[in-house]
Protein backbone atom coordinates (compact mmCIF):
# COMPACT_ATOMS: atom_id res chain seq x y z
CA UNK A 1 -12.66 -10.04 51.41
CA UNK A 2 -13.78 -7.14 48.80
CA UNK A 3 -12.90 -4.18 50.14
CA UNK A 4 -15.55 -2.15 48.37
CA UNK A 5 -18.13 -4.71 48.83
CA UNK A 6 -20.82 -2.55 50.80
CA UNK A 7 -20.52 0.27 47.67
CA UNK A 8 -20.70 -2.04 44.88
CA UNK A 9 -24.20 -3.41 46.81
CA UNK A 10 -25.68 0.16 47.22
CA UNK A 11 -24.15 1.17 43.49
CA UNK A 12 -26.07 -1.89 42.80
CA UNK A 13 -29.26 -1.15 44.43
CA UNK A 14 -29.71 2.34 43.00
CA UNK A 15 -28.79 1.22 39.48
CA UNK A 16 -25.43 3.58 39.88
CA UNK A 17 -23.52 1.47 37.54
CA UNK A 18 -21.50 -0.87 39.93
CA UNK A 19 -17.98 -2.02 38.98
CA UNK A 20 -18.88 -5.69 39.32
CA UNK A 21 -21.80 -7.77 40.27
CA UNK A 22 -21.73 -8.13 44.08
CA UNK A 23 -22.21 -11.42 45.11
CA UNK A 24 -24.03 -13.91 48.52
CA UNK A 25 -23.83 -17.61 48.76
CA UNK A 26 -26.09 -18.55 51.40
CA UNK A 27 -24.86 -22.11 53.14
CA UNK A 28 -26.56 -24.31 55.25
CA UNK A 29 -24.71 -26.63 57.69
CA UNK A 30 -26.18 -29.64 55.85
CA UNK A 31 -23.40 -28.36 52.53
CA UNK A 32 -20.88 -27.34 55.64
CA UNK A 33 -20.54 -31.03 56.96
CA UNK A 34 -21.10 -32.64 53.91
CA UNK A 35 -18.38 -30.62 51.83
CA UNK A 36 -16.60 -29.23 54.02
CA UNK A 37 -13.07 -28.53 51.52
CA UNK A 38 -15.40 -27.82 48.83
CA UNK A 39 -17.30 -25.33 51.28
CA UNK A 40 -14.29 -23.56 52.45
CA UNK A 41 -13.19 -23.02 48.71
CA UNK A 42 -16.71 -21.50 47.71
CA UNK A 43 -15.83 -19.00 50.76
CA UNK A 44 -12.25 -18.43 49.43
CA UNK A 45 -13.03 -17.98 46.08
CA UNK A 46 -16.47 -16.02 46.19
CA UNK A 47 -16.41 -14.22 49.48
CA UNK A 48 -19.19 -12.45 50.27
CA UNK A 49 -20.29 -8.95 49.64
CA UNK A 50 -23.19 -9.13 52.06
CA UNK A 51 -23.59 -10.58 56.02
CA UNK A 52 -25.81 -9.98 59.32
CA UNK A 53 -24.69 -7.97 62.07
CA UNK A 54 -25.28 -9.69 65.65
CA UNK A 55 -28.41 -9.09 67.28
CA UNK A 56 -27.33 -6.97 70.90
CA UNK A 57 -30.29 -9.28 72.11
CA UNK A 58 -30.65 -10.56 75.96
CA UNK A 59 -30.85 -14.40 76.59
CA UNK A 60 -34.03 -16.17 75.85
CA UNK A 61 -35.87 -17.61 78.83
CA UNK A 62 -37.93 -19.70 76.40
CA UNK A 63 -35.32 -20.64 73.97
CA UNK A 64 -33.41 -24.11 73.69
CA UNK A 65 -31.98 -26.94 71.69
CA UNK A 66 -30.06 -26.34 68.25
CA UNK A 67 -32.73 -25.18 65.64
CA UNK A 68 -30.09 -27.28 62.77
CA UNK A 69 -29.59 -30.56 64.70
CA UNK A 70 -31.96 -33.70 65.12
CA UNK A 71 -34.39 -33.28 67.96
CA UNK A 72 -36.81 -30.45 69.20
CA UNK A 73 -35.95 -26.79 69.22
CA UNK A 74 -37.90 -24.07 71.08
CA UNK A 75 -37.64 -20.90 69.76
CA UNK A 76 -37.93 -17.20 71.15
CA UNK A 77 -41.75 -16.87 70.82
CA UNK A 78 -42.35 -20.84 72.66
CA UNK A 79 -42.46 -22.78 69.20
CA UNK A 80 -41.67 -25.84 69.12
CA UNK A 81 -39.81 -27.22 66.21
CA UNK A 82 -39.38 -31.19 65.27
CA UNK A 83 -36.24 -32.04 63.14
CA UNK A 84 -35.51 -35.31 62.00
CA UNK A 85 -32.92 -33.97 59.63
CA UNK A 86 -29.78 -32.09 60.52
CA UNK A 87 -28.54 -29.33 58.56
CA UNK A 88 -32.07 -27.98 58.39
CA UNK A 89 -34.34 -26.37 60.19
CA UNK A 90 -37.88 -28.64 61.86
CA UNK A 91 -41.13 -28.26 61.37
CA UNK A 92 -43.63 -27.26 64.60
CA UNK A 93 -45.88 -30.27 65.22
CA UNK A 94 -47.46 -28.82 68.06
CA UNK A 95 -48.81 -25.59 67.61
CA UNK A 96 -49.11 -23.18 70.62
CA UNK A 97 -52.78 -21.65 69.33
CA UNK A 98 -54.90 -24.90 68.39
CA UNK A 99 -57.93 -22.25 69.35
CA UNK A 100 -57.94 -18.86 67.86
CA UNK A 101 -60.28 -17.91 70.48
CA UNK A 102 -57.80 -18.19 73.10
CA UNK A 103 -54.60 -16.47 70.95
CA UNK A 104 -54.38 -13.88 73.58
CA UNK A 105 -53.02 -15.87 76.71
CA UNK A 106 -51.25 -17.84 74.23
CA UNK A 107 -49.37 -15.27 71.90
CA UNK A 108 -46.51 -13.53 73.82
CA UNK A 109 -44.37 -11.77 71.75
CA UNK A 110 -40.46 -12.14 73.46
CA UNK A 111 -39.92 -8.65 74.59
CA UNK A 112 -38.07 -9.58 77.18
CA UNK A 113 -35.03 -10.59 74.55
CA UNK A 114 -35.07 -6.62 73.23
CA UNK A 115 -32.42 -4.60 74.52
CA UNK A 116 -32.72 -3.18 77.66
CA UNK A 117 -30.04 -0.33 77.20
CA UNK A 118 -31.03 0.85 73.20
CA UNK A 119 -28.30 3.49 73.34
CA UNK A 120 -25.51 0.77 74.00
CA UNK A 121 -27.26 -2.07 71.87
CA UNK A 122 -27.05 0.46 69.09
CA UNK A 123 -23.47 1.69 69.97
CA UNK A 124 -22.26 -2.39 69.67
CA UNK A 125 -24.25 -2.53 66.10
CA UNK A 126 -22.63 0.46 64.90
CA UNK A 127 -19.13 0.18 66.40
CA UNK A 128 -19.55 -4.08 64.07
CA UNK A 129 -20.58 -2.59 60.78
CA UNK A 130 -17.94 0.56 61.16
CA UNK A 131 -15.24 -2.18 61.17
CA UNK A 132 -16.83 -4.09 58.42
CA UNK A 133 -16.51 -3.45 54.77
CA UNK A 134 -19.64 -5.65 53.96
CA UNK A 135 -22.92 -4.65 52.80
CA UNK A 136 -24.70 -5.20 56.40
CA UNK A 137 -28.22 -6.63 57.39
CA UNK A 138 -29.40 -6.58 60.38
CA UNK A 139 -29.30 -10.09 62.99
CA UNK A 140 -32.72 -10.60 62.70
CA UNK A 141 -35.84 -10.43 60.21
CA UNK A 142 -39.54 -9.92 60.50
CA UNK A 143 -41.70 -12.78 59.40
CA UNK A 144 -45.31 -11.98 60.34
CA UNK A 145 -47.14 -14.69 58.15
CA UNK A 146 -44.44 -17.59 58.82
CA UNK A 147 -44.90 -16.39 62.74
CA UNK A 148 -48.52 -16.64 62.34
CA UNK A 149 -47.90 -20.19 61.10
CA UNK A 150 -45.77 -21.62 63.92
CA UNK A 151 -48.06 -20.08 66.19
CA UNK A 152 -51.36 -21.65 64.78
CA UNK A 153 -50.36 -24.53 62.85
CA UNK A 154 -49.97 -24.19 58.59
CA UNK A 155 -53.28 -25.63 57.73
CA UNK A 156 -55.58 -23.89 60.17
CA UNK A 157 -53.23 -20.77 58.74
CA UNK A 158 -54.63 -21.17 55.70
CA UNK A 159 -57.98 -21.92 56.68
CA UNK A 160 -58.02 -18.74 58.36
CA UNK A 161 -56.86 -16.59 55.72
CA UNK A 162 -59.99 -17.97 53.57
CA UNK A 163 -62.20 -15.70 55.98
CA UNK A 164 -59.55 -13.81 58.16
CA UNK A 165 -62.19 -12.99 61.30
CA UNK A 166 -61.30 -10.05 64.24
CA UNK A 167 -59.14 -12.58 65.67
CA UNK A 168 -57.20 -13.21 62.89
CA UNK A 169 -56.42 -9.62 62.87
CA UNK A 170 -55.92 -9.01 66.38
CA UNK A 171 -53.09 -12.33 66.43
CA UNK A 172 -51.63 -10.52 62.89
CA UNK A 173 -51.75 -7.21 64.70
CA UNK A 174 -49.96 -8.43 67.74
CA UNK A 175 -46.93 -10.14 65.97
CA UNK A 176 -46.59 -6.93 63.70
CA UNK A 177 -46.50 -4.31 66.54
CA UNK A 178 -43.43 -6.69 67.79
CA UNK A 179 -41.96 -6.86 64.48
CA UNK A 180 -41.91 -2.86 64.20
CA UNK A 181 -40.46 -2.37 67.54
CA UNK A 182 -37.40 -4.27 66.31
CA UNK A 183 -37.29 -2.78 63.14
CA UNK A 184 -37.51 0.52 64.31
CA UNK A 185 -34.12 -0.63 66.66
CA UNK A 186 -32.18 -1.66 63.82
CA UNK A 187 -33.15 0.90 61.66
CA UNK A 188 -31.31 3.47 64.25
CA UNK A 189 -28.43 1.36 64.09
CA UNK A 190 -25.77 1.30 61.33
CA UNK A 191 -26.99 -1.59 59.28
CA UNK A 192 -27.20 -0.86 55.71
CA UNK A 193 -30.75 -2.89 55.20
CA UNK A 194 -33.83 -4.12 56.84
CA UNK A 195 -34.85 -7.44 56.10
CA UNK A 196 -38.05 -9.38 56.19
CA UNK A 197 -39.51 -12.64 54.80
CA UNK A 198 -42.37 -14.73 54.55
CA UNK A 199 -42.63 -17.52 52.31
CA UNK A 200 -45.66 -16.52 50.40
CA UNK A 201 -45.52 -19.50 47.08
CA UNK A 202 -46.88 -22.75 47.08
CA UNK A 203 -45.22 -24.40 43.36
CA UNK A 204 -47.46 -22.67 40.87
CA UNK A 205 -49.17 -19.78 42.60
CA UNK A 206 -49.78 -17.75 46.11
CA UNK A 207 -50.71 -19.82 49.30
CA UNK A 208 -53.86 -17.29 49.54
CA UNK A 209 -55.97 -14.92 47.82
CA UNK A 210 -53.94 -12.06 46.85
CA UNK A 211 -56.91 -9.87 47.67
CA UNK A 212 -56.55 -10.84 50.97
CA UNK A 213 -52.50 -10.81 51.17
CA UNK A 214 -53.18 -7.10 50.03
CA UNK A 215 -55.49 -6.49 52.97
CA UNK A 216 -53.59 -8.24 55.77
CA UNK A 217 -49.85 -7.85 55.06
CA UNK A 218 -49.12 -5.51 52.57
CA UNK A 219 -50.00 -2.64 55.24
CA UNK A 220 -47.58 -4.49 57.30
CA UNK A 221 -44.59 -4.58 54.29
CA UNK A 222 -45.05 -0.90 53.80
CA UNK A 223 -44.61 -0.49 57.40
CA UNK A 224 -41.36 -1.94 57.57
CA UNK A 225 -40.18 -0.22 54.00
CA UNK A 226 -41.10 3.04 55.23
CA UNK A 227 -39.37 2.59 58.28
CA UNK A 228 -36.41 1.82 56.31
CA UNK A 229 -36.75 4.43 54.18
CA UNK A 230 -37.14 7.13 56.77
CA UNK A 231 -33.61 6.22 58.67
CA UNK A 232 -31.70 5.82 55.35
CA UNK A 233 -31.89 2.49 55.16
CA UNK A 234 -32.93 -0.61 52.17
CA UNK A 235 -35.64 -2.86 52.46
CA UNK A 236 -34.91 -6.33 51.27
CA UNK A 237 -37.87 -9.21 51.30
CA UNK A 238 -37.20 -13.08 50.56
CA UNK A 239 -40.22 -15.41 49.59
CA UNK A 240 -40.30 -18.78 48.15
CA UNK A 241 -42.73 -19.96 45.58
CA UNK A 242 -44.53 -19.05 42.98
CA UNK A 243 -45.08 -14.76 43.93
CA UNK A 244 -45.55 -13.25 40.79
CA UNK A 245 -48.80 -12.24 41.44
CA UNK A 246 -47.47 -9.97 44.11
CA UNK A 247 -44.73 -8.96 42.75
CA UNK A 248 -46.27 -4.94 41.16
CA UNK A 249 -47.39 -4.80 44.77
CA UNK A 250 -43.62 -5.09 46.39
CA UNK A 251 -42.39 -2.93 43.14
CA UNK A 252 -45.27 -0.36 44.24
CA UNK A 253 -44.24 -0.68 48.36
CA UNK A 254 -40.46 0.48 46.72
CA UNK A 255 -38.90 -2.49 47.94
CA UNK A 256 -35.70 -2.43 47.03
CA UNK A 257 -34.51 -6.00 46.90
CA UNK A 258 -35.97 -9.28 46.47
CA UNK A 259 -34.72 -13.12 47.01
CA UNK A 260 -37.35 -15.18 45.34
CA UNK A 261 -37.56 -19.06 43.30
CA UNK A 262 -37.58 -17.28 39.83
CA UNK A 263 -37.58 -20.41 38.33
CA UNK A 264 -40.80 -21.23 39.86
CA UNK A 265 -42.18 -18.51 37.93
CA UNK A 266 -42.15 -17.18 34.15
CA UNK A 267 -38.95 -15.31 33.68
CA UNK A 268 -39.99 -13.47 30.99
CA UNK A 269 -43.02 -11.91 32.75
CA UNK A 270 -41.03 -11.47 36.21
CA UNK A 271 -38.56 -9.88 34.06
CA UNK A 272 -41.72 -7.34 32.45
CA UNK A 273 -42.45 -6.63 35.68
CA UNK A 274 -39.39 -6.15 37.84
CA UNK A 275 -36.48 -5.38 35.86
CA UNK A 276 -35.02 -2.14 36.55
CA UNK A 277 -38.10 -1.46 38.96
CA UNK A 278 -35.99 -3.42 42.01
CA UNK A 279 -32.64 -5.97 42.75
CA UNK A 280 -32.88 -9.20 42.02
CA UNK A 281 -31.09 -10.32 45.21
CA UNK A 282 -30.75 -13.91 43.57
CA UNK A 283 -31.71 -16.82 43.55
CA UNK A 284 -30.44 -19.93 41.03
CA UNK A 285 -33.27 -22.71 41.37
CA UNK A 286 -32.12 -25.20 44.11
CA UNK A 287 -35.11 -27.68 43.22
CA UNK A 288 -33.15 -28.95 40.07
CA UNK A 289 -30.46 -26.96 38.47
CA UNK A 290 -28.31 -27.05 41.91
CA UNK A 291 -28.87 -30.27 42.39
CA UNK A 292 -27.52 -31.18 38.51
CA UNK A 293 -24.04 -30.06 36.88
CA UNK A 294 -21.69 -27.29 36.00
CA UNK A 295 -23.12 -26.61 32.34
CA UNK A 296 -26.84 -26.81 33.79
CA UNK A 297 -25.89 -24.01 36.76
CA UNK A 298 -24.39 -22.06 33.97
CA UNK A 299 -27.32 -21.98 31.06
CA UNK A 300 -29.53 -20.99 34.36
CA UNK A 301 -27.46 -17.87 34.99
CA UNK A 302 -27.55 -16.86 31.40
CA UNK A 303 -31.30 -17.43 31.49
CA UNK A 304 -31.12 -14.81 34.17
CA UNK A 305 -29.00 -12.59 32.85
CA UNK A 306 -30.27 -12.51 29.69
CA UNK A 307 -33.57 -11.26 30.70
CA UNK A 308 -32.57 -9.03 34.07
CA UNK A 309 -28.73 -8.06 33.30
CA UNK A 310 -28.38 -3.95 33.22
CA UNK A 311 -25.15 -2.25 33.65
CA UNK A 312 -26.56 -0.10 35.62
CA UNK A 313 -27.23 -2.98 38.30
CA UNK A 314 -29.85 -4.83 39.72
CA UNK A 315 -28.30 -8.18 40.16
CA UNK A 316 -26.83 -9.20 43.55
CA UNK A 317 -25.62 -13.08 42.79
CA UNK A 318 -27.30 -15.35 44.92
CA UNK A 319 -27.77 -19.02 45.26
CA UNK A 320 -28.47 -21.59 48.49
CA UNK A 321 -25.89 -24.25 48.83
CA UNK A 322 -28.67 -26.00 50.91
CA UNK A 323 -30.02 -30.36 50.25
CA UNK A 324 -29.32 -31.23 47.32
CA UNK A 325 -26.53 -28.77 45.88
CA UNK A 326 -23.87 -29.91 43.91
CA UNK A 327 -21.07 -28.34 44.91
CA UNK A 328 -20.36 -27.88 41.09
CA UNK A 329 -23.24 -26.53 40.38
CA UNK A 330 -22.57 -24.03 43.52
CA UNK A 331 -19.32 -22.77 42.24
CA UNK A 332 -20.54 -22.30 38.29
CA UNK A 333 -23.18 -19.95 39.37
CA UNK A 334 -20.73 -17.93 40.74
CA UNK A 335 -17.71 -18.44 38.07
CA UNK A 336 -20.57 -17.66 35.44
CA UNK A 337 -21.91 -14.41 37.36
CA UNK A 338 -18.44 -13.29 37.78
CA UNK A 339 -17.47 -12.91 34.31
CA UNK A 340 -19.54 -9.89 34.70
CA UNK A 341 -21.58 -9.52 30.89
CA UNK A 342 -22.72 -13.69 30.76
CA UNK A 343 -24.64 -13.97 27.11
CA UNK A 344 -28.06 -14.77 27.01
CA UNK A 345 -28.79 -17.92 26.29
């Protein structure tokens, strides 16, 4: 385990001319039980740089099953998740707010999982990431638009967001007064980062108007960054899809990290409009380069690096060993990062 891992990440972060390019592989327990020697010697070889402290958090009342194995999960807010594939996470079938009009009885945000004694919640956070030498995110992360979604069902989601009515913004307003009470926990604690996500790309462009993404939740982003900010702290965000058109917003929000599909997106205008302006915090397409061989992994990180690569940082190496991966693949992403200057291709 790098024993300088959480300064190369904030050397990183603040373009401060890190010593190497620190490094996450993000595996699901679908590549666990599939490969399991191949997984241990991706953890061996490439340890990480960057992990999640655990969440002080009191039992869920409302929370059961396993939310990776086959069958239904229920999840801290009541959502129900269906999964007929293990190693994944379901899909919620059932959604608890068919009606908008009746959100309110149905929307409770799980306070009753926060931590009843902050001062010794905090103490057990601080007391983990004092022992640890990683770069340290917190056990949790705010997802106001995906929570929206499991609450109301994707499709009416959407259809609400065409015309988002006092409703829509009360429900939005709820789940992001809940998200800012924990983030304003963890950002007293010793994590290094907040984190949020929301996966905001469908395959070729943003799942609603930007227009009104900039209305609804970019108030709510800047909440959480400034939050951050104030203790001390990063902000990191992770979207899939096609964000681009966002992506000046989260550059003007000072976000300082972002996990995105790049290769859903034009590298060379990403690139225009992010490089040197925030980390790239990964990723390597999963949709078809992971999925291929060890020569197609590598051309993909000189694609990257040739358009984003700075000495003075802004790369954190990043890739989801998820469906799909080739465990081949997995490992020349990292073998090619690590050389440290890969050409452009």
């Amino acid at each position: 385990m790098p024993s300088d891992s959480r300064e190369q990440v904030r050397r990183a972060l603040r373009f401060e001319s890190p010593a190497r390019i620190p490094r996450q592989l993000w595996m699901l327990p679908w590549f666990e039980t599939r490969f399991p020697g191949e997984a241990r010697r991706l953890r061996e070889r490439f340890p990480d740089d960057i992990a999640a402290a655990a969440a002080p958090y009191r039992p869920s009342p409302r929370r059961s099953g396993d939310p990776y194995r086959e069958g239904e999960f229920v999840d801290d807010w009541g959502c129900r998740f269906e999964n007929i594939h293990a190693g994944v996470i379901g899909e919620v079938k059932h959604p608890l707010v068919p009606d908008l009009a009746d959100w309110r009885a149905a929307v409770r945000p799980p306070v009753e999982i926060l931590p009843s004694n902050v001062a010794a919640a905090r103490e057990t956070v601080d007391r983990a990431c004092g022992e640890s030498p990683l770069f340290t995110l917190p056990g949790c992360f705010h997802r106001p638009w995906e929570r929206y979604q499991f609450l109301r069902g994707t499709e009416d989601a959407l259809c609400d967001m065409a015309d988002p009515d006092g409703d829509v913004r009360g429900m939005l307003r709820t789940i992001h007064e809940f998200y800012l009470r924990e983030c304003e926990f963890w950002a007293g604690t010793g994590v290094d980062a907040i984190f949020f996500m929301d996966d905001w790309g469908a395959q070729r462009q943003l799942l609603i108007p930007p227009a009104v993404w900039r209305d609804l939740f970019k108030p709510m982003y800047r909440d959480y960054i400034e939050i951050a900010h104030g203790a001390g702290k990063f902000a990191f965000m992770h979207s899939d899809g096609h964000i681009l058109e966002i992506v000046p917003d989260l550059v003007e929000l000072s976000l300082d990290a972002l996990n995105s599909q790049m290769f859903c997106m034009d590298l060379d205008e990403y690139a225009r409009v992010a490089k040197g302006k925030l980390t790239l915090w990964g990723e390597i397409d999963r949709q078809h380069v992971l999925a291929a061989d060890d020569p197609t992994a590598r051309a993909a990180v000189r694609a990257v690096a040739g358009r984003f690569y700075d000495p003075r940082g802004g790369i954190i190496a990043q890739c989801e060993a998820g469906p799909g991966a080739n465990p081949s693949a997995v490992e020349a992403v990292f073998d090619e990062w690590e050389r440290g200057h890969p050409a452009v291709s």
